[in-house]
Protein backbone atom coordinates (compact mmCIF):
# COMPACT_ATOMS: atom_id res chain seq x y z
CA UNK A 1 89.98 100.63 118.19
CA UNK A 2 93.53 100.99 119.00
CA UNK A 3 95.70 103.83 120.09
CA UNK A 4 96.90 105.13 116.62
CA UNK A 5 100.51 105.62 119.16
CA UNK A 6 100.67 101.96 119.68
CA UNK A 7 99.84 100.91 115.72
CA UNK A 8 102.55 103.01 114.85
CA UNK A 9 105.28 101.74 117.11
CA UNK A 10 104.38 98.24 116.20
CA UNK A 11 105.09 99.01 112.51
CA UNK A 12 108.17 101.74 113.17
CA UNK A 13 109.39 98.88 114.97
CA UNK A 14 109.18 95.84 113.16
CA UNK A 15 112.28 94.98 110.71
CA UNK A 16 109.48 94.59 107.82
CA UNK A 17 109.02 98.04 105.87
CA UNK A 18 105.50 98.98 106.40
CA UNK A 19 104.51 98.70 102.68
CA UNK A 20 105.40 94.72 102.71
CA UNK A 21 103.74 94.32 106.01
CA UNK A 22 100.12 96.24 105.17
CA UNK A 23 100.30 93.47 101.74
CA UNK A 24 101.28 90.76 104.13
CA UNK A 25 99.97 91.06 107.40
CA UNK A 26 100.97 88.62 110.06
CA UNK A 27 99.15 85.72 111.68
CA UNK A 28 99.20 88.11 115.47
CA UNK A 29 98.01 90.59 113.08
CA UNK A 30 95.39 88.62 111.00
CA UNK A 31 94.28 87.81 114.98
CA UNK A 32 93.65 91.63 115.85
CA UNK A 33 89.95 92.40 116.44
CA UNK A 34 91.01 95.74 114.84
CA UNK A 35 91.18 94.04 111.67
CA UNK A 36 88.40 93.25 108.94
CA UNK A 37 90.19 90.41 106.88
CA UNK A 38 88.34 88.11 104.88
CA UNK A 39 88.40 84.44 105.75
CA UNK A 40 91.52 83.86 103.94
CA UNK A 41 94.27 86.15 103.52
CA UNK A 42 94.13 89.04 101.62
CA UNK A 43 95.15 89.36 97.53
CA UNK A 44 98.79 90.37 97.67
CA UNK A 45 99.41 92.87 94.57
CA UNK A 46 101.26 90.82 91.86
CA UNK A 47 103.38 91.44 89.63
CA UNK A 48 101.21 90.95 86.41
CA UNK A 49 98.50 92.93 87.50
CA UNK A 50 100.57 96.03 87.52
CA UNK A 51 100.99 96.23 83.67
CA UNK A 52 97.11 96.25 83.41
CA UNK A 53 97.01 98.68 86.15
CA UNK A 54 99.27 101.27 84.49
CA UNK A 55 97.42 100.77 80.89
CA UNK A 56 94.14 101.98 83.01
CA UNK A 57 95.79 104.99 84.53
CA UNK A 58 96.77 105.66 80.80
CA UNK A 59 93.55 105.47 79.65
CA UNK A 60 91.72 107.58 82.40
CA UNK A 61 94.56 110.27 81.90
CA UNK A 62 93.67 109.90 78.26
CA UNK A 63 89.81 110.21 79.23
CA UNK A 64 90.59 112.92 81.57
CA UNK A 65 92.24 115.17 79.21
CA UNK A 66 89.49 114.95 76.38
CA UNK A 67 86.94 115.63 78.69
CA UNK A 68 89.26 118.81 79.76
CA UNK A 69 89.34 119.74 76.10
CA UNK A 70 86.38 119.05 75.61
CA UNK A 71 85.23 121.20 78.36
CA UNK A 72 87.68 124.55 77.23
CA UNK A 73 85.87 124.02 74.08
CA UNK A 74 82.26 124.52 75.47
CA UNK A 75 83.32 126.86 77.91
CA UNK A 76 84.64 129.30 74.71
CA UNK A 77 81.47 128.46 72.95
CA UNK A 78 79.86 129.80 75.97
CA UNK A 79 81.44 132.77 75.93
CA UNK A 80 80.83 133.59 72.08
CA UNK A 81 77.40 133.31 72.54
CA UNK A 82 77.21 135.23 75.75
CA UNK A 83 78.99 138.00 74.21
CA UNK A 84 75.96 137.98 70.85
CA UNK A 85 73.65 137.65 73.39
CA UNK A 86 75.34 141.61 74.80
CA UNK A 87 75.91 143.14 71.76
CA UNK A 88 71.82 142.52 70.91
CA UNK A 89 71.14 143.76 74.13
CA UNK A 90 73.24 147.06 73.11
CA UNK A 91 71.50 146.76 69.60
CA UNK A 92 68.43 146.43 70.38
CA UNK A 93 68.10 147.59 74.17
CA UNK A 94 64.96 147.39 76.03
CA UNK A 95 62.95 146.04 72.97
CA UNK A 96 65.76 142.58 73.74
CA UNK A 97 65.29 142.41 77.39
CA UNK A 98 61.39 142.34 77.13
CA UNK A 99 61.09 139.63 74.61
CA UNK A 100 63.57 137.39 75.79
């Protein structure tokens, strides 16, 4: 494994920005033991995959903010019922507690 030092003067470095070079890495770099690269080079992002990318995030944020509704809504129910379940402890005091 390589001095992370050395890894990042060879990217500060380069005239490349680092984004473009960690989608396209070099022949040297394809050559690197340090690398895991498949047999051919690796999937650069393209441009039409990015629509379908941003329609998922929408639809997780989507998912993600039911759940969270859904979740404030059991949480309340929660409550409601733990607060019956005090006021019959009050009511009915250690007659409750013993059959319960």
């Amino acid at each position: 494994m390589p001095e992370m030092r050395k890894l990042n003067n060879y990217f500060f470095q380069s005239k490349e920005s680092v984004q473009l070079r960690a989608l396209r890495p070099s022949e040297e770099e394809m050559r690197q033991s340090y690398w895991s690269w498949p047999q051919d080079r690796p999937a650069v992002v393209s441009a039409e995959s990015i629509p379908s990318s941003c329609a998922d995030l929408d639809e997780l944020n989507k998912l993600v903010s039911l759940l969270r509704s859904e979740l404030f809504q059991v949480k309340r129910e929660n409550d409601v019922l733990e607060l019956k379940v005090i006021r019959m402890e009050k009511t009915f005091g250690p007659l409750f507690r013993s059959s319960v």
